[in-house]
Protein backbone atom coordinates (compact mmCIF):
# COMPACT_ATOMS: atom_id res chain seq x y z
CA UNK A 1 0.00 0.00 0.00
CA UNK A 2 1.21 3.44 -1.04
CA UNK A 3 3.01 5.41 1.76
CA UNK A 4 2.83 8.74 0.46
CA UNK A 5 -0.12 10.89 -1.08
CA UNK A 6 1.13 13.16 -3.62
CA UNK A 7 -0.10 17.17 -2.37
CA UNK A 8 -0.57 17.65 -6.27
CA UNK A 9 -3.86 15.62 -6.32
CA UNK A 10 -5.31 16.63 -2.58
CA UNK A 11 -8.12 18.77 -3.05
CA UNK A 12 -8.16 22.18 -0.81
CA UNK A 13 -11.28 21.22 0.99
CA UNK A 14 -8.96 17.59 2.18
CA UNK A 15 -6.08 19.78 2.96
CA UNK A 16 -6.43 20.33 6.59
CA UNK A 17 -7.79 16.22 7.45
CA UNK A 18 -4.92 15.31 5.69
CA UNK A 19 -2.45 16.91 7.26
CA UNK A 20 -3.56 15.69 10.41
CA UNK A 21 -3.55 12.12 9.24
CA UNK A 22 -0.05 12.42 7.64
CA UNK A 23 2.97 12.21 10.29
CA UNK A 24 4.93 13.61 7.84
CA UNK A 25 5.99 15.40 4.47
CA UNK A 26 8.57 14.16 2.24
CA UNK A 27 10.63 16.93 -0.25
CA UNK A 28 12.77 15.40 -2.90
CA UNK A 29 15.77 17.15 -4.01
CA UNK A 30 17.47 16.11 -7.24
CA UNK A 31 19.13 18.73 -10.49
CA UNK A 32 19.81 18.63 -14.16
CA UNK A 33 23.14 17.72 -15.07
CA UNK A 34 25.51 16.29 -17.21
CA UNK A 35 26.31 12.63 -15.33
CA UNK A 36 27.94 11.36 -18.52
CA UNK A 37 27.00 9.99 -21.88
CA UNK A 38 25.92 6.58 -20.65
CA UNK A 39 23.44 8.42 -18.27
CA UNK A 40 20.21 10.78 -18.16
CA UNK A 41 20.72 14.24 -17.29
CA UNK A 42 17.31 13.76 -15.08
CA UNK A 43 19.62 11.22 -12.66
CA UNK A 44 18.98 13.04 -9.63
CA UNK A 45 15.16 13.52 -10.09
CA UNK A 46 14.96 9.46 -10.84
CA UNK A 47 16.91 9.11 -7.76
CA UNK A 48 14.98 11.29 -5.89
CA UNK A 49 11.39 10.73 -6.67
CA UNK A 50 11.85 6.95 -7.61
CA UNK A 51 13.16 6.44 -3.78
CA UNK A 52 10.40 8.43 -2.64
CA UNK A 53 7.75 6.69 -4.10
CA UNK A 54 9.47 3.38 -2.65
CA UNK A 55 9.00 4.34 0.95
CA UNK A 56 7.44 1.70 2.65
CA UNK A 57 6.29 1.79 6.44
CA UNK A 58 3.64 2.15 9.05
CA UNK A 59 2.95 5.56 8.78
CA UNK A 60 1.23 8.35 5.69
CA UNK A 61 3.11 11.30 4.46
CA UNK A 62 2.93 13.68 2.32
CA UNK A 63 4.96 13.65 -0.90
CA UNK A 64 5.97 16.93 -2.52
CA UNK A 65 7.17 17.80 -6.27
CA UNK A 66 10.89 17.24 -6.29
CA UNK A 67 12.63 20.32 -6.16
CA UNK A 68 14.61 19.92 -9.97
CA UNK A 69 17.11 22.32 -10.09
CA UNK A 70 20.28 23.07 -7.97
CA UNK A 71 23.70 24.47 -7.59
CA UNK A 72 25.84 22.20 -9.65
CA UNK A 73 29.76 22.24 -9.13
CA UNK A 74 32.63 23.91 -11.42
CA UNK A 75 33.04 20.28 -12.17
CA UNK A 76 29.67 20.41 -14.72
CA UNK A 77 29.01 23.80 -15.12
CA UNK A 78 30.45 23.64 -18.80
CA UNK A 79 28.80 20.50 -19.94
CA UNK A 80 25.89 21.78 -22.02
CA UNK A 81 22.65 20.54 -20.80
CA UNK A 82 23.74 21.34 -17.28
CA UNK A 83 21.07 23.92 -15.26
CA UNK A 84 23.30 25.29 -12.04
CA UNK A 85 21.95 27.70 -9.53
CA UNK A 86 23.68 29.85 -7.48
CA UNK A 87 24.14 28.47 -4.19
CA UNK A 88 22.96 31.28 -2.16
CA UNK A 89 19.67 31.72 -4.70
CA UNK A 90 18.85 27.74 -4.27
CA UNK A 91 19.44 27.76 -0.40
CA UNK A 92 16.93 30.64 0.19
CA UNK A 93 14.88 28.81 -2.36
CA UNK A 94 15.05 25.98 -0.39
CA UNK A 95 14.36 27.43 3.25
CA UNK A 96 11.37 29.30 1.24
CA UNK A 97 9.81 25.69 0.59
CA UNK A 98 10.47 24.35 3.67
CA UNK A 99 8.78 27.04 5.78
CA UNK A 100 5.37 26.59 3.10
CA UNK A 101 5.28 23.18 4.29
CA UNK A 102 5.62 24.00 7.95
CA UNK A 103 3.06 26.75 7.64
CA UNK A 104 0.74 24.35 5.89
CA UNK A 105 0.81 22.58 9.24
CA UNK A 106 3.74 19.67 8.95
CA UNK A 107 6.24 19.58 12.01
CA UNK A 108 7.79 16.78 10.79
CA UNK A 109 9.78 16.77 6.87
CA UNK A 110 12.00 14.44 5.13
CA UNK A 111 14.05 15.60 2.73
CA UNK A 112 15.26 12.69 0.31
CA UNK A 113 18.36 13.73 -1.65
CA UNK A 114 19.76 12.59 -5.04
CA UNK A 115 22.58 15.06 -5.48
CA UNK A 116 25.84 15.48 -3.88
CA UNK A 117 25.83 19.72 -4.10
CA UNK A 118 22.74 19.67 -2.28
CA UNK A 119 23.99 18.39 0.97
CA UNK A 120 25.37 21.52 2.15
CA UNK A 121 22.19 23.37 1.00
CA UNK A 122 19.76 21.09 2.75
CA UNK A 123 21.22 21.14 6.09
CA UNK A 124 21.39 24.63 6.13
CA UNK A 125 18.39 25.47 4.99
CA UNK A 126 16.99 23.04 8.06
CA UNK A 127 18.76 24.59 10.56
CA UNK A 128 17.52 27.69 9.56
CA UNK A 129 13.68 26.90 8.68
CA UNK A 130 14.07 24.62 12.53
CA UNK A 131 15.40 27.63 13.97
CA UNK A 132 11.87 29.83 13.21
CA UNK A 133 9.76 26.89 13.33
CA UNK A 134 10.93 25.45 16.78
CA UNK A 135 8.95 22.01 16.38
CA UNK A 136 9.84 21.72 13.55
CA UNK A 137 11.91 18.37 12.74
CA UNK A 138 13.53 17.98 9.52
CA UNK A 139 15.29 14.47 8.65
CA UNK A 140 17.67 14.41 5.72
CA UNK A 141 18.70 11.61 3.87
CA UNK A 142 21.29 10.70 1.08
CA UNK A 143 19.99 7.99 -1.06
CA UNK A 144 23.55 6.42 -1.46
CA UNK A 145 24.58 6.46 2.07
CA UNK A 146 21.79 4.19 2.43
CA UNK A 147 23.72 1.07 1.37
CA UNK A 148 26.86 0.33 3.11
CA UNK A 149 30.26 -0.40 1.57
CA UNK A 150 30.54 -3.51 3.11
CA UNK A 151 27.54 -4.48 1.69
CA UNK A 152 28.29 -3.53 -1.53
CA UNK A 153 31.72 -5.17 -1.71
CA UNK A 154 30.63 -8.57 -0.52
CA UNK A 155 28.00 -8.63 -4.26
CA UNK A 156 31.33 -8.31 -5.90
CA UNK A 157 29.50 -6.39 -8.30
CA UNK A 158 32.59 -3.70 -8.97
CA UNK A 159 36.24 -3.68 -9.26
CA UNK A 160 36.09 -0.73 -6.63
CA UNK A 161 33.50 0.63 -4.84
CA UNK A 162 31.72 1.94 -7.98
CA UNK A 163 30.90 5.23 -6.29
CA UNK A 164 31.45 8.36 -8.00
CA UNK A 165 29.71 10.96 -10.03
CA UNK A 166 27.86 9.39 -13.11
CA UNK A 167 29.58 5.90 -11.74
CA UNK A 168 28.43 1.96 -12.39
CA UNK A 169 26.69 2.32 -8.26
CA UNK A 170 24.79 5.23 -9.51
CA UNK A 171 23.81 5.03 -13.03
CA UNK A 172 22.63 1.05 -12.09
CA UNK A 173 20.34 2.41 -9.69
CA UNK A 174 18.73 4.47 -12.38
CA UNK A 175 18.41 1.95 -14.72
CA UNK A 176 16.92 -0.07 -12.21
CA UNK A 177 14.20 2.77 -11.94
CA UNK A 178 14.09 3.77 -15.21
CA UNK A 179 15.70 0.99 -17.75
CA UNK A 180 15.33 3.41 -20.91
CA UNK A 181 17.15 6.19 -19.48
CA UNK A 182 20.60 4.37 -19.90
CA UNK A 183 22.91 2.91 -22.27
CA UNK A 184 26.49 2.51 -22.15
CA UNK A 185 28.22 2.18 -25.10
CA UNK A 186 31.30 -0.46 -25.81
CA UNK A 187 33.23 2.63 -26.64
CA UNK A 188 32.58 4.94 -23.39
CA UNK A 189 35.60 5.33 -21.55
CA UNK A 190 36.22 4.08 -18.35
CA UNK A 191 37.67 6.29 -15.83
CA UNK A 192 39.67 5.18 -12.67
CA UNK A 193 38.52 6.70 -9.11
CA UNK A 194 41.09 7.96 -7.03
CA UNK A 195 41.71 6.20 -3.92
CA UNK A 196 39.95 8.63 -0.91
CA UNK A 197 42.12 10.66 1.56
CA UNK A 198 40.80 9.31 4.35
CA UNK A 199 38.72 6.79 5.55
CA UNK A 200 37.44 9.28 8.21
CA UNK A 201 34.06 11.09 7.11
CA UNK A 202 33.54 14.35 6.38
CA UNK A 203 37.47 14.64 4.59
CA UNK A 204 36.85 16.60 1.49
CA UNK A 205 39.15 17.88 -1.20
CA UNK A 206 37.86 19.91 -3.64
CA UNK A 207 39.56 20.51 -6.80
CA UNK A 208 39.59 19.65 -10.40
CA UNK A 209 39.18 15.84 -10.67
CA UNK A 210 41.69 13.04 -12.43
CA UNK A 211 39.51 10.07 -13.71
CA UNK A 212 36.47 12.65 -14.79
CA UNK A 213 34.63 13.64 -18.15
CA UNK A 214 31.75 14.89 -16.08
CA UNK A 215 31.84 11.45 -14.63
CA UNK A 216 34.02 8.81 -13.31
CA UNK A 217 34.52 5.33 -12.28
CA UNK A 218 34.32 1.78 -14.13
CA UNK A 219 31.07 2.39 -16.27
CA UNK A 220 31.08 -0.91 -18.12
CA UNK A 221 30.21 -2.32 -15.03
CA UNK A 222 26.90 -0.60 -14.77
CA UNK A 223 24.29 -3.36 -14.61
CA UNK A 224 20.39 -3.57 -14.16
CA UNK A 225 20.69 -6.44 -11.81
CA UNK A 226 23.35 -4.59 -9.84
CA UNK A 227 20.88 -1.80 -9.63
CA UNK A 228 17.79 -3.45 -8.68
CA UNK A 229 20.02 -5.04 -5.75
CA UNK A 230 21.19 -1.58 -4.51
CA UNK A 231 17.38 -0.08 -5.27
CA UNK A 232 15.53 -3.00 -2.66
CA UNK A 233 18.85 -2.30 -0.18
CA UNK A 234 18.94 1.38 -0.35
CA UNK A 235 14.63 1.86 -0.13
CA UNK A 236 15.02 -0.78 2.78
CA UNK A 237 16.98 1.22 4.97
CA UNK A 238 15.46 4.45 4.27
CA UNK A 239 12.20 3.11 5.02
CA UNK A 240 13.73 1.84 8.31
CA UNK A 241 15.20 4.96 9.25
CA UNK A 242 11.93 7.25 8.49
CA UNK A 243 9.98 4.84 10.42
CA UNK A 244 12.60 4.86 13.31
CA UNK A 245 12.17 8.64 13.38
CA UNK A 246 8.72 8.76 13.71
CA UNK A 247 8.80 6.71 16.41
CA UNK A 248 11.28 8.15 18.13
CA UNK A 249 9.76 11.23 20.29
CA UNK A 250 12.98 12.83 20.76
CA UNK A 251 13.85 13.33 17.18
């Protein structure tokens, strides 16, 4: 049984009973940008709303229109096709949105997040919008955090951990939600992902990649049955940890 109503088909006069029936709202964030040849430049919004749509769990929410555009790094900017908003114009955006939903009565919003540039947006657009709306709890998730490494590595699925931009992890989760919108060619080039920094989270470097076109990683090892294993994994544990949440009084 569906999880989620969709606010673009509730009728004003149901607005306010369902809102009291829903113990949450769910706001997808994805963007439009180059992720490769192999791959659609709509990956983020199939991420987004396809995992939304999977949530499974004792509870009703409300599902939002994904928000489709974002800030998109120096690393994409020049690929044509590629829509980037300033990162000061989509955070406000952002906050915007998120206080509409907490006027319309929600104290509790997930935000379910397809692209990597929005991290920084989303949480601090919810510690703002939580800051003005003190009940206010927002929980935000990463799809791809949402299957573990280890887990991962033991399919033996890729010759590394197939993470990356426009990589075979990615791209096979889209074509497990939406088969059509990839093809990888015999000829597309494979790139090699350079071994992290750290193993400690939260190291970044940011500069200008090695092993990128707009992408990297092994793409010839994208697969549909890879992806439909990471898609049942991944919508698993987010289900588990939105349920957890709701349950949990404290969060």
């Amino acid at each position: 049984m569906e999880s989620l109503t969709e606010i673009r088909i509730i009728q004003g006069r149901d607005l306010k009973k369902t809102v009291e029936e829903a113990q949450f709202a769910a706001l997808p964030l994805g963007s439009i940008e180059y992720h490769g040849p192999h791959a659609p430049y709509g990956t983020d919004l199939i991420l987004a709303e396809g995992f939304s749509r999977l949530l499974k769990g004792n509870y009703k929410g409300v599902l939002y229109p994904a928000i489709p555009y974002s800030a998109c790094p120096g690393k994409t900017q020049h690929y044509p096709g590629t829509i980037s908003i300033s990162p000061s114009i989509m955070t406000q955006y952002v906050c915007e949105v998120l206080e509409g939903i907490c006027r319309t009565g929600f104290t509790k919003i997930l935000i379910l997040n397809a692209h990597d540039a929005n991290m920084g947006i989303a949480r601090t657009a919810a510690e703002w919008v939580t800051g003005k709306f003190a009940p206010c709890s927002i929980l935000i998730l990463n799809w791809w955090q949402m299957v573990a490494l280890e887990t991962v590595a033991g399919w033996g699925v890729f010759s590394g951990s197939g993470r990356g931009h426009g990589g075979p992890y990615e791209i096979s989760a889209v074509q497990a939600l939406c088969p059509e919108a990839v093809q990888v060619m015999p000829d597309d080039p494979n790139f090699e992902t350079p071994p992290p920094l750290s193993n400690y989270p939260y190291v970044l470097v940011e500069r200008s990649p090695k092993g990128w076109d707009g992408y990297t990683g092994r793409i010839s090892e994208t697969s549909l049955e890879t992806g439909k294993k990471i898609v049942k994994e991944a919508a698993t544990n987010l289900s588990k940890v939105v349920q957890d949440w709701l349950a949990n009084s404290n969060s």
